[in-house]
C-alpha atoms as a PDB file:
ATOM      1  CA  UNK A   1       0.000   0.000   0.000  1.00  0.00           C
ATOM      2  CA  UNK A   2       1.664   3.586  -0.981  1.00  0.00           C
ATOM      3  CA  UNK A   3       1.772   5.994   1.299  1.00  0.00           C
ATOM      4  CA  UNK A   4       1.224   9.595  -0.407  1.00  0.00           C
ATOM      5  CA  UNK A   5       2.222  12.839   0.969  1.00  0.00           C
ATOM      6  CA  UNK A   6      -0.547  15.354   0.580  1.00  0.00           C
ATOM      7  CA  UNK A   7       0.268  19.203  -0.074  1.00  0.00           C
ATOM      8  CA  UNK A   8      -2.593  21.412   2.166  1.00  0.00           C
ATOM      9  CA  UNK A   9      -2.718  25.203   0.976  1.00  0.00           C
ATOM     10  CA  UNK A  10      -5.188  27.248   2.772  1.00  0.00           C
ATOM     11  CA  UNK A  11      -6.606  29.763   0.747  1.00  0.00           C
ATOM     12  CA  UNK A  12      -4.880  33.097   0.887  1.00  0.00           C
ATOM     13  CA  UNK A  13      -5.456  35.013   4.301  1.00  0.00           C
ATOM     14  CA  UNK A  14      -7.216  31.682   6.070  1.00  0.00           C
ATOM     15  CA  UNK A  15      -5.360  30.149   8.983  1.00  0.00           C
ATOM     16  CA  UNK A  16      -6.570  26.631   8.352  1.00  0.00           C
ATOM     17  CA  UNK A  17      -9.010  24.512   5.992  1.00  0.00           C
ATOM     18  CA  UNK A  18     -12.461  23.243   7.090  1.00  0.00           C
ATOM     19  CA  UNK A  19     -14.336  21.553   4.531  1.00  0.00           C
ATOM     20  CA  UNK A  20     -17.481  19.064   4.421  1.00  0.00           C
ATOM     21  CA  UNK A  21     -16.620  15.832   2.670  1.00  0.00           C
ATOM     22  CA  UNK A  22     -19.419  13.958   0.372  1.00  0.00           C
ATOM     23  CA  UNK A  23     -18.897  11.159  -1.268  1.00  0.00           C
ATOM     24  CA  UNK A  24     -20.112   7.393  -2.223  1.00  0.00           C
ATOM     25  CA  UNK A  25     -17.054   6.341  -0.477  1.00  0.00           C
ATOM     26  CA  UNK A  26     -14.000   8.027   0.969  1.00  0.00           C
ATOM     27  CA  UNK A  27     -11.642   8.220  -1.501  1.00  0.00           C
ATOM     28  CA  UNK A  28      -8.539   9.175  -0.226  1.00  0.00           C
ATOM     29  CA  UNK A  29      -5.490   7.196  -0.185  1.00  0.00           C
ATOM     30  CA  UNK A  30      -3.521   6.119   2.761  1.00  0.00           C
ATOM     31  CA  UNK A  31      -2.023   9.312   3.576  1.00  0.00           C
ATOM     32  CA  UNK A  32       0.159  11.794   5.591  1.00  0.00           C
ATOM     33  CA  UNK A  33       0.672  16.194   5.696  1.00  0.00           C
ATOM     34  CA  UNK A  34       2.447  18.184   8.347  1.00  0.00           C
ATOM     35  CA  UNK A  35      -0.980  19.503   9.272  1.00  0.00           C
ATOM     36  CA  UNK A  36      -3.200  18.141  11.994  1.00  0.00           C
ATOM     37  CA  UNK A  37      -6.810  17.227  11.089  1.00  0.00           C
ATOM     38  CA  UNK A  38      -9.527  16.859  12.751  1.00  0.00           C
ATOM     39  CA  UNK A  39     -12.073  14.651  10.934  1.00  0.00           C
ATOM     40  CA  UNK A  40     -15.534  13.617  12.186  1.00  0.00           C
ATOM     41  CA  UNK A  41     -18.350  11.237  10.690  1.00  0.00           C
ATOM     42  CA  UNK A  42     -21.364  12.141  10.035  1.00  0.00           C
ATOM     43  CA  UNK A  43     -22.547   9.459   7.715  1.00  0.00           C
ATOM     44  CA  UNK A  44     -20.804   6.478   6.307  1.00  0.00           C
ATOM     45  CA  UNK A  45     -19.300   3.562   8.284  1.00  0.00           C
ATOM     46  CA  UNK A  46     -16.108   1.124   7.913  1.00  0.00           C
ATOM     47  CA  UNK A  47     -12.513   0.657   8.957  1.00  0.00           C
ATOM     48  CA  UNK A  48     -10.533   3.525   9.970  1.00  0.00           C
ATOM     49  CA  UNK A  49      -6.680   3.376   9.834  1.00  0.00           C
ATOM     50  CA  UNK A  50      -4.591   5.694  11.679  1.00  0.00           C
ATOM     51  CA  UNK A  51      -0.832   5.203  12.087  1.00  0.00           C
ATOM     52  CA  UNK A  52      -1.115   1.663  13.381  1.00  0.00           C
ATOM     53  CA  UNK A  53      -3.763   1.452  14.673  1.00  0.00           C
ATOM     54  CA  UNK A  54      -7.317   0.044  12.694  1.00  0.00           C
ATOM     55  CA  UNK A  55     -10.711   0.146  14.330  1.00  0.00           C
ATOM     56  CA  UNK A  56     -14.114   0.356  13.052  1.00  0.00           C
ATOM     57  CA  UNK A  57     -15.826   4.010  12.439  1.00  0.00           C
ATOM     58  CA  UNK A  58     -19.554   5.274  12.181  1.00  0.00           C
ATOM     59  CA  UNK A  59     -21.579   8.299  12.029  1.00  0.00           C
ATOM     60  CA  UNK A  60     -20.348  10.715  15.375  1.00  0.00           C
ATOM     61  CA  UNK A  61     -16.831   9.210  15.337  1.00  0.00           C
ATOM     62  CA  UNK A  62     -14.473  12.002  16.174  1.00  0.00           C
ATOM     63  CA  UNK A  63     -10.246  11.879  15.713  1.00  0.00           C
ATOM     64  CA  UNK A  64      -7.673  14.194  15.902  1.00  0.00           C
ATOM     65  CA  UNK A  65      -4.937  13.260  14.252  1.00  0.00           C
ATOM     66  CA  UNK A  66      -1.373  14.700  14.230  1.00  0.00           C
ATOM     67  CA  UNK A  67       1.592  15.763  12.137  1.00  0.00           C
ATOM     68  CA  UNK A  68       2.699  13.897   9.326  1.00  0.00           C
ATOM     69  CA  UNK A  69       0.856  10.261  10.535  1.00  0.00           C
ATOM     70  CA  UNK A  70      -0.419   8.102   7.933  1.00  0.00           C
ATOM     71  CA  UNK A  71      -3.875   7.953   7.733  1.00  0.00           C
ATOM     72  CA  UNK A  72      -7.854   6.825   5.890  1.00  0.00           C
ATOM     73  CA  UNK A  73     -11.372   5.917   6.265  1.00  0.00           C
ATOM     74  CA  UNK A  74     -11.890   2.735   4.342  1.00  0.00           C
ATOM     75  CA  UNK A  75     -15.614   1.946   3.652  1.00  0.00           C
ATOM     76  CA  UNK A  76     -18.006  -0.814   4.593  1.00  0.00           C
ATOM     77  CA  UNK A  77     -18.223  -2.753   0.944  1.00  0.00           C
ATOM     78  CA  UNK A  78     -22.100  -3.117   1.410  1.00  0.00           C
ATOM     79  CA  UNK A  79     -23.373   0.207   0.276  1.00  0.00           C
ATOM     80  CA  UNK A  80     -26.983   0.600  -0.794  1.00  0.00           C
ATOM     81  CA  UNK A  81     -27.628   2.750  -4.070  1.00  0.00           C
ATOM     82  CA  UNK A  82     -29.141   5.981  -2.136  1.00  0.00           C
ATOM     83  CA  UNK A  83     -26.296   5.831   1.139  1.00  0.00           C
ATOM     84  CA  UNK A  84     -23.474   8.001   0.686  1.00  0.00           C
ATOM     85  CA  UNK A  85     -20.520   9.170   3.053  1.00  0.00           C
ATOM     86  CA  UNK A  86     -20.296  12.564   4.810  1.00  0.00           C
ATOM     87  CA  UNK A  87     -17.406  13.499   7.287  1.00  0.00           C
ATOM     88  CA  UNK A  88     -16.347  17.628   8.602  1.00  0.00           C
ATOM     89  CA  UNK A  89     -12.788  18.021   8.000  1.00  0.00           C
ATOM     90  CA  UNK A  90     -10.473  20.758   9.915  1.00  0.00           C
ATOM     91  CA  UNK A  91      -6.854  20.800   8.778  1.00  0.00           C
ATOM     92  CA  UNK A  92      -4.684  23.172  10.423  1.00  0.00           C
ATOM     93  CA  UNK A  93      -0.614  24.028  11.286  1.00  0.00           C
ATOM     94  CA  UNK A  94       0.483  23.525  14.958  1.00  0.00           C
ATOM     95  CA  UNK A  95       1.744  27.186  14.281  1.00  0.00           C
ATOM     96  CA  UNK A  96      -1.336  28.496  12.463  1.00  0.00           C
ATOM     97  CA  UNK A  97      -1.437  31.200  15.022  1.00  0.00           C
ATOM     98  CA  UNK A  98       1.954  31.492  15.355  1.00  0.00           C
ATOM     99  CA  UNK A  99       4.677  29.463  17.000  1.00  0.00           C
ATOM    100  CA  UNK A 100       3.545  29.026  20.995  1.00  0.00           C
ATOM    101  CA  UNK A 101       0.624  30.768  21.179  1.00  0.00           C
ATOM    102  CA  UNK A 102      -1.419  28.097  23.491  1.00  0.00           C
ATOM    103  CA  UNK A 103       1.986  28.101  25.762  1.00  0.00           C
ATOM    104  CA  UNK A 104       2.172  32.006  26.030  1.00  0.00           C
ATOM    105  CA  UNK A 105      -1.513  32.669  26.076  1.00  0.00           C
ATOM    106  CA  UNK A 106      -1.800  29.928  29.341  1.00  0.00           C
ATOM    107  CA  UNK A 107      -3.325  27.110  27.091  1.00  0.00           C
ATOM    108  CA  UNK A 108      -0.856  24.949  28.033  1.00  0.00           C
ATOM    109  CA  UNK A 109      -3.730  21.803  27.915  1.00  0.00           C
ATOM    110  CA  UNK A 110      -4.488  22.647  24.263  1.00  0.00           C
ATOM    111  CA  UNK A 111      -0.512  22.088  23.767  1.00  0.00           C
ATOM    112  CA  UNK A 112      -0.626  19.013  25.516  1.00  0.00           C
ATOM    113  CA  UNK A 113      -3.804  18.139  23.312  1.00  0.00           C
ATOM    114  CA  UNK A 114      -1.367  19.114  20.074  1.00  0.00           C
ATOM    115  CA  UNK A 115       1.596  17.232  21.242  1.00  0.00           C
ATOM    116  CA  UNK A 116      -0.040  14.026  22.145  1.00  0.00           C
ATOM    117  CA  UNK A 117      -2.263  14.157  18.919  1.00  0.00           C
ATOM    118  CA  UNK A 118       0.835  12.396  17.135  1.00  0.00           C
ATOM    119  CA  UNK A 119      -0.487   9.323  18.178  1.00  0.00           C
ATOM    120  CA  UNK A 120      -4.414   9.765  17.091  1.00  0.00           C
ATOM    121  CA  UNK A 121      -6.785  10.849  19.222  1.00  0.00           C
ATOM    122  CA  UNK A 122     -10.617   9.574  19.243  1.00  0.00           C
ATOM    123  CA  UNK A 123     -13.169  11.247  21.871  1.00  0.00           C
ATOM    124  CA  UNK A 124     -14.855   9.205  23.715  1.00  0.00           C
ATOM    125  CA  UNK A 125     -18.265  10.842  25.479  1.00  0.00           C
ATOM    126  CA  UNK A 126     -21.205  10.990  22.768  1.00  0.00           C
ATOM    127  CA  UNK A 127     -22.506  14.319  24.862  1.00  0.00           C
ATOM    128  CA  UNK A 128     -19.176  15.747  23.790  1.00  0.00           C
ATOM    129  CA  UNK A 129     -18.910  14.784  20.166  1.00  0.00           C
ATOM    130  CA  UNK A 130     -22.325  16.003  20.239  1.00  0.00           C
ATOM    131  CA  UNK A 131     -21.147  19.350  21.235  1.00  0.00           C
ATOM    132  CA  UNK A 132     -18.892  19.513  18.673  1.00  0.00           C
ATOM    133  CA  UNK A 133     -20.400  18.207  16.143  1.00  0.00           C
ATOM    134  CA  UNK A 134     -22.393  21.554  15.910  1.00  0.00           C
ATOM    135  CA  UNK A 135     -19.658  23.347  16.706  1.00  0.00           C
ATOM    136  CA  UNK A 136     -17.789  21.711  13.581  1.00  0.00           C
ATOM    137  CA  UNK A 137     -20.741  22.184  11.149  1.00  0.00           C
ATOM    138  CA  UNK A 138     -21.242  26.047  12.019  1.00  0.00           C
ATOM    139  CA  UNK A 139     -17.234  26.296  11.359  1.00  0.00           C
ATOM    140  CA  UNK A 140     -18.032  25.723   7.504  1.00  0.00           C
ATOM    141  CA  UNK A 141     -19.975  28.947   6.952  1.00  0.00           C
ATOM    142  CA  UNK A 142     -18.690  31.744   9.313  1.00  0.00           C
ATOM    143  CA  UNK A 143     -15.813  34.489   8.392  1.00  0.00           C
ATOM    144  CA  UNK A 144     -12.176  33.820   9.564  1.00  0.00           C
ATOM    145  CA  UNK A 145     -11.996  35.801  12.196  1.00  0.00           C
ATOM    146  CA  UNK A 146     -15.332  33.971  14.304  1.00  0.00           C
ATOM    147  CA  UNK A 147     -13.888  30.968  12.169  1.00  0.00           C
ATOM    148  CA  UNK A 148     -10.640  30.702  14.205  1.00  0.00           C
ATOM    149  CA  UNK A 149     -12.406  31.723  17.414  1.00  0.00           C
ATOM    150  CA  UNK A 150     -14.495  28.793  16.970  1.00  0.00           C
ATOM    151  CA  UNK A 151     -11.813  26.304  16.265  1.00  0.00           C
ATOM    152  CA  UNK A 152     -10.160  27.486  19.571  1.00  0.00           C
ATOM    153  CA  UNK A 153     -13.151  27.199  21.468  1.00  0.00           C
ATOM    154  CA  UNK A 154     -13.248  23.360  19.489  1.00  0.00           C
ATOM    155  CA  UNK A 155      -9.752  22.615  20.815  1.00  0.00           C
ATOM    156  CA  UNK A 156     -10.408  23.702  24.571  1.00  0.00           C
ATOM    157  CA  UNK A 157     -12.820  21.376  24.959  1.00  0.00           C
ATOM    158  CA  UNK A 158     -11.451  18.365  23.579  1.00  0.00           C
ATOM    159  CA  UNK A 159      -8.326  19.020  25.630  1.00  0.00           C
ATOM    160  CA  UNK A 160     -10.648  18.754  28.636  1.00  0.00           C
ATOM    161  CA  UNK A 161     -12.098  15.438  27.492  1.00  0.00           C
ATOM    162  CA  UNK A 162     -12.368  12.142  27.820  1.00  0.00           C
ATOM    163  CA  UNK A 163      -9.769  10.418  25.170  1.00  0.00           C
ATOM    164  CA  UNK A 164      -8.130   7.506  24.203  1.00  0.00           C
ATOM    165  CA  UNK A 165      -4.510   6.902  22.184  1.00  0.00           C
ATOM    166  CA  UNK A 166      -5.399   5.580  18.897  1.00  0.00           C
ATOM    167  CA  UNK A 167      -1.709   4.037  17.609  1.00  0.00           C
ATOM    168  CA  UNK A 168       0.786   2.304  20.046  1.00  0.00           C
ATOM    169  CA  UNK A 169       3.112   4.397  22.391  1.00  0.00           C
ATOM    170  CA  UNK A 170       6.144   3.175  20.124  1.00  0.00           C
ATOM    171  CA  UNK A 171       4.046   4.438  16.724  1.00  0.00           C
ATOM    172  CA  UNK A 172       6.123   7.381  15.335  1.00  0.00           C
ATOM    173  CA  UNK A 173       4.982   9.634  12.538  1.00  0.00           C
ATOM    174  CA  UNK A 174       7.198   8.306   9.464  1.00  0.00           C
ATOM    175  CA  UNK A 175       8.444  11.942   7.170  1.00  0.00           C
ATOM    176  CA  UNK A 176       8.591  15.287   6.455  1.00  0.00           C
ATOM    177  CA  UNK A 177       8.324  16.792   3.346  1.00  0.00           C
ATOM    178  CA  UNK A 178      12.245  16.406   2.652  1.00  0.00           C
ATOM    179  CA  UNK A 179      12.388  13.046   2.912  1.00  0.00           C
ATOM    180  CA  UNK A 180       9.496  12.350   1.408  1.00  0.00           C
ATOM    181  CA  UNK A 181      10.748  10.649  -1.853  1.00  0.00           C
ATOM    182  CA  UNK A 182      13.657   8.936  -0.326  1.00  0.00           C
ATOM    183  CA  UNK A 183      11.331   7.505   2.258  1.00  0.00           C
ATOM    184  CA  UNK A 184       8.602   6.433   0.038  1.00  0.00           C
ATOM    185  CA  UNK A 185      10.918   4.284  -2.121  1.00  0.00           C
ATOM    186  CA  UNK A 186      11.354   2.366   0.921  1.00  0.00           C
ATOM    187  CA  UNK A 187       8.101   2.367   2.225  1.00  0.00           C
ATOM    188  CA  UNK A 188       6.282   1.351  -1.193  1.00  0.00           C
ATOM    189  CA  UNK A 189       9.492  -1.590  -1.408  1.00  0.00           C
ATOM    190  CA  UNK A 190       8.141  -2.716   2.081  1.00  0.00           C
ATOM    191  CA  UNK A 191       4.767  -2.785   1.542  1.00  0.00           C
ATOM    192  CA  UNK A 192       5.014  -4.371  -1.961  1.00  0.00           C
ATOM    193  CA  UNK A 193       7.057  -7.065  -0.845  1.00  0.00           C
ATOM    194  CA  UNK A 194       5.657  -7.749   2.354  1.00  0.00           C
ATOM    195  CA  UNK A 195       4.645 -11.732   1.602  1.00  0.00           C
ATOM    196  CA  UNK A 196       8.194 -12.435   0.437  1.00  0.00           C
ATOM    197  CA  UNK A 197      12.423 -11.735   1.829  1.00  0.00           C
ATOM    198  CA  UNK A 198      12.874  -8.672   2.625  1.00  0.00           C
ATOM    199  CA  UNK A 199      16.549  -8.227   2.318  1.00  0.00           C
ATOM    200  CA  UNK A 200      18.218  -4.933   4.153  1.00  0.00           C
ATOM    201  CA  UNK A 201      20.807  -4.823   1.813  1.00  0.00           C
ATOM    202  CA  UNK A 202      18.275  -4.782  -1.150  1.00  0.00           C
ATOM    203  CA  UNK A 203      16.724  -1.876   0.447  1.00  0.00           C
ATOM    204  CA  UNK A 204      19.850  -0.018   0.967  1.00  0.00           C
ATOM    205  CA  UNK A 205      20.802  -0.160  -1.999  1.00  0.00           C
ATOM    206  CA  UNK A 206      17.413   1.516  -3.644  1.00  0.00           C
ATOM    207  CA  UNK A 207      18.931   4.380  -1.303  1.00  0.00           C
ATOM    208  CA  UNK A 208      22.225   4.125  -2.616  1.00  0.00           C
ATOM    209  CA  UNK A 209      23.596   3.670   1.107  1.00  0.00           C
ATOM    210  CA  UNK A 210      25.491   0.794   2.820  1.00  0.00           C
ATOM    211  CA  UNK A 211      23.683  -0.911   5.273  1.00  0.00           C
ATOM    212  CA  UNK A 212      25.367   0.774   8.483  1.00  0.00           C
ATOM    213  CA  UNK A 213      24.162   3.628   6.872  1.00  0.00           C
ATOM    214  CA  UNK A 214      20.663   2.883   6.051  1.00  0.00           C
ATOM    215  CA  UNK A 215      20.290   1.664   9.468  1.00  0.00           C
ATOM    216  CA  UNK A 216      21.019   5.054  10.831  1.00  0.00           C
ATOM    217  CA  UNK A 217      19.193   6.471   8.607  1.00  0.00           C
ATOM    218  CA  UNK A 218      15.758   4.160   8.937  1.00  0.00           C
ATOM    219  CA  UNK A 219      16.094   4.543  12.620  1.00  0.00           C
ATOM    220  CA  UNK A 220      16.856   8.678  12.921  1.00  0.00           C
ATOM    221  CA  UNK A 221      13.403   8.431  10.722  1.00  0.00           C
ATOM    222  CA  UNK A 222      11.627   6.052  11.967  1.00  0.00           C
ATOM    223  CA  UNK A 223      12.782   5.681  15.655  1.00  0.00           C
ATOM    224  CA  UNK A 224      12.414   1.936  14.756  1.00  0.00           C
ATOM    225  CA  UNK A 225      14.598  -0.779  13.508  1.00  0.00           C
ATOM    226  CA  UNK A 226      14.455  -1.850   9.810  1.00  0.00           C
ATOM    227  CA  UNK A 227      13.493  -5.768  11.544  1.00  0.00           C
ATOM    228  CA  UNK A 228      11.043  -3.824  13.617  1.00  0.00           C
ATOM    229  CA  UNK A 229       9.312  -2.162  11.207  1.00  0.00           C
ATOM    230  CA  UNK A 230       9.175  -5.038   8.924  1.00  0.00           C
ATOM    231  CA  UNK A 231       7.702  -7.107  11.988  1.00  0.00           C
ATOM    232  CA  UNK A 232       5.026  -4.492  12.701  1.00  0.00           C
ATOM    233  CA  UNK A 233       4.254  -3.775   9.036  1.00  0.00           C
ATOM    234  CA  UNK A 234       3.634  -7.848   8.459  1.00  0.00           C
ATOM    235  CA  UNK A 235       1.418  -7.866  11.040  1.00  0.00           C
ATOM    236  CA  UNK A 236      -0.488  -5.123  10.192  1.00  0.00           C
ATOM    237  CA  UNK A 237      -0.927  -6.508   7.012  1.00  0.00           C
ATOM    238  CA  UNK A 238      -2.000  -9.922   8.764  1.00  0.00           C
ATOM    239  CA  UNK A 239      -4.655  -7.674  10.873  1.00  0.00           C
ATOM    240  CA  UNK A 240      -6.142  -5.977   7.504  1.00  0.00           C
ATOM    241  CA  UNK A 241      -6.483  -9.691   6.326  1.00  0.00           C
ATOM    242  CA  UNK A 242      -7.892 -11.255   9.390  1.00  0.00           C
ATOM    243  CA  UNK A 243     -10.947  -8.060   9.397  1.00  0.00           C
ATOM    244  CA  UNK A 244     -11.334  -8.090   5.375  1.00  0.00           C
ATOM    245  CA  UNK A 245     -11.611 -11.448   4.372  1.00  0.00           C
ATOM    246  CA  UNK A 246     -12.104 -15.230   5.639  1.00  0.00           C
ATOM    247  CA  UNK A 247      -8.757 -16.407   4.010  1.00  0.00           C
ATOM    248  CA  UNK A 248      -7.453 -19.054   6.570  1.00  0.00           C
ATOM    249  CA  UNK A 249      -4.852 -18.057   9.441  1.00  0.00           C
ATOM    250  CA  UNK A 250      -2.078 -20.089   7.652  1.00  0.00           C
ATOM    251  CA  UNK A 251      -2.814 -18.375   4.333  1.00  0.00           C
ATOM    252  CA  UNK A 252      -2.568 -14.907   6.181  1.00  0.00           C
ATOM    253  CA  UNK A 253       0.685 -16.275   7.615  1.00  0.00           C
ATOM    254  CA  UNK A 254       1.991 -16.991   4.267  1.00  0.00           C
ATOM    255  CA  UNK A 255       0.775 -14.032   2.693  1.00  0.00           C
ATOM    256  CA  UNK A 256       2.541 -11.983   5.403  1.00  0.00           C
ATOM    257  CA  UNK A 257       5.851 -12.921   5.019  1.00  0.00           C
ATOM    258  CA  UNK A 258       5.875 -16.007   7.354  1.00  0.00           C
ATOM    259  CA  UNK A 259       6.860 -19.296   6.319  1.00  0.00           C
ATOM    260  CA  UNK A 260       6.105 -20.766   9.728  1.00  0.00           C
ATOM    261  CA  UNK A 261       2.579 -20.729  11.188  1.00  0.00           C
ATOM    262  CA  UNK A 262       4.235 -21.050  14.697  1.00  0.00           C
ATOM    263  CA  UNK A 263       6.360 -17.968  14.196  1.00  0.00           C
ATOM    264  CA  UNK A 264       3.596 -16.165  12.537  1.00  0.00           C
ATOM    265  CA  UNK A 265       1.489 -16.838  15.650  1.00  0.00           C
ATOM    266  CA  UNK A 266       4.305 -15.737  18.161  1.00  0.00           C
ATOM    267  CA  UNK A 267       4.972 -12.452  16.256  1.00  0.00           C
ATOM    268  CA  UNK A 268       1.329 -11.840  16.032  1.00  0.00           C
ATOM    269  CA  UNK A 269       0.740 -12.086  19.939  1.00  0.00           C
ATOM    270  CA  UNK A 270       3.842 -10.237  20.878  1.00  0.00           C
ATOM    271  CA  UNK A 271       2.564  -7.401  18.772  1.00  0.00           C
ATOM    272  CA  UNK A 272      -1.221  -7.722  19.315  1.00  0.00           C
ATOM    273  CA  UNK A 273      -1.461  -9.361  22.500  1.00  0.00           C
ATOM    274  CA  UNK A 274      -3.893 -11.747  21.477  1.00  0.00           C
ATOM    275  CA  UNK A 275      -3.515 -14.955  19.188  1.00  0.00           C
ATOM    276  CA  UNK A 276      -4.814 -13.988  15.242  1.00  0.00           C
ATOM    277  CA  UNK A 277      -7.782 -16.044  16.261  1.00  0.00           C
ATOM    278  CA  UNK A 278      -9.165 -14.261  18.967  1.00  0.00           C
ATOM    279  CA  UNK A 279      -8.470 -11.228  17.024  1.00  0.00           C
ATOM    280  CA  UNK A 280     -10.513 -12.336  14.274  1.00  0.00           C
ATOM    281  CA  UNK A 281     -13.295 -13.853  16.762  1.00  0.00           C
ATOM    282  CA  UNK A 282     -13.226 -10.278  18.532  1.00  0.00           C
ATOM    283  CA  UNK A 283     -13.909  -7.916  15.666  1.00  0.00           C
ATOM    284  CA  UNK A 284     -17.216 -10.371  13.844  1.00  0.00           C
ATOM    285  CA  UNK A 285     -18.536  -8.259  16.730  1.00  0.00           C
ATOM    286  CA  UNK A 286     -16.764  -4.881  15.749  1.00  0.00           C
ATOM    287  CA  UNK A 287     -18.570  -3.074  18.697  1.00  0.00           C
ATOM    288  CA  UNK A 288     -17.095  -5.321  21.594  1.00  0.00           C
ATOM    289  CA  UNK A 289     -13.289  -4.443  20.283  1.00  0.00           C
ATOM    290  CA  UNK A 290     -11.365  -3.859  23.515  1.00  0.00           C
ATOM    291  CA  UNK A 291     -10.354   0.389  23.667  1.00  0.00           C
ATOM    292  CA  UNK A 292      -7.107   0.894  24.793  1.00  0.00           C
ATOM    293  CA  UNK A 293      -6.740   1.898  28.281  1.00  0.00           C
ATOM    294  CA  UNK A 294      -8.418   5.362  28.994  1.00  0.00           C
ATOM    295  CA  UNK A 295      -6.474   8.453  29.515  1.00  0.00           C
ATOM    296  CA  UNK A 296      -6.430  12.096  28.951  1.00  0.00           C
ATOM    297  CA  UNK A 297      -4.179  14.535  27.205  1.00  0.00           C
ATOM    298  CA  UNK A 298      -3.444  16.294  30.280  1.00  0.00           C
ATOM    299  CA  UNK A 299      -2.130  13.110  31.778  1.00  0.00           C
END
């Protein structure tokens, strides 16, 4: 699967984007920006993928999501003719009102909201997502001034909210802009070539670096380990299979990269803490799947 980078220009004189999103299905790619977003659902249900982390969505689901980490909303395949897909969109700079503002104007909290947003955020309390949900569909039609005003007022309160982490503690956001090309060579190597050897040397060399070098490099980027990322990127691939089709847990296995089933179920519950099975077992009920542990952003 390609990651894409995604190039957000806010009309001249407008802080930030907010836009309504209609369509059959969400089309965009899996994809990253240096902006944050905040996305929420109004109509339209399926599998929603942020960093590494993929849970079900529906109508009042509510993310913030942070700098540069991959993202999409992937759609339930059973669509009637007359159902269509409708999400609020808010895509905005940490700096759009200039670099530490919350910290100098005592909205420390709303920092804390901005820095821990490079995980994925989801809210939690319907009241809450209630409360913005009107907030977010006002945004669309008022002047930039009351716009921005609004979007603080939006930010204060889901600071002060009940949250929980969408991707792991050890997820990282993957580029910047520089190294988006470079990067991307890799990534789209990884992902097309996740079923068979993946050689480091090989992927090196697409670089044009030795492998003491790449290393470095991967790592400074990716604060992971080329093995690492390979491990977590099979797996995630072994997840998508396990919630998108009934292909048997061997054939995942093998279509993951792993030769051995017994290896292939060791890596999984290292990673996953739970056998593919019970994985599987616990999402035919997508509205029992286990939340990670609750917290807030000003823990």
């Amino acid at each position: 699967m390609k990651i894409q980078f995604i190039k957000i220009s806010p009309k001249p004189g407008e802080p930030f984007i907010a836009t309504e999103v209609k369509e059959k299905k969400f089309s965009a790619p899996l994809h990253f920006h240096p902006e944050l977003e905040l996305t929420i659902i109004l109509e339209g249900s399926g599998k929603r993928f942020v960093g590494d982390s993929i849970e079900h969505f529906e109508p009042g689901d509510l993310v913030l999501i942070g700098e540069n980490v991959p993202h999409f909303w992937c759609n339930d395949d059973h669509l009637s003719e007359d159902s269509f897909s409708l999400a609020i969109v808010v895509q905005f700079s940490k700096s759009f009102l200039g670099e530490n503002f919350f910290k100098l104007c005592g909205a420390e909290h709303v920092n804390k909201l901005i820095n821990n947003s490079s995980r994925g955020i989801c809210l939690k309390d319907p009241a809450t997502k209630e409360v913005i949900k009107e907030k977010l569909l006002k945004i669309l039609n008022l002047e930039t001034f009351e716009k921005t005003l609004l979007l603080l007022e939006i930010l204060n309160i889901f600071s002060k909210s009940d949250v929980y982490y969408l991707s792991s503690p050890r997820f990282k956001p993957y580029l910047n802009e520089i190294d988006c090309t470079r990067m991307n060579k890799v990534y789209n190597h990884i992902y097309n070539n996740v079923n068979s050897s993946l050689d480091i040397s090989a992927t090196a060399a697409l670089l044009n670096m030795s492998i003491s070098a790449f290393s470095h490099y991967f790592k400074k980027r990716t604060q992971k380990t080329f093995t690492q990322f390979i491990s977590e990127t099979r797996i995630g691939n072994a997840k998508r299979l396990l919630i998108e089709t009934d292909k048997s847990i061997a054939e995942i296995a093998y279509e993951s990269g792993y030769n051995s089933l017994s290896n292939f179920n060791k890596q999984f519950y290292s990673l996953v803490k739970a056998s593919p099975k019970t994985f599987r077992n616990t999402l035919l009920n997508l509205s029992d799947i286990p939340k990670p542990s609750t917290t807030t952003t000003g823990n």
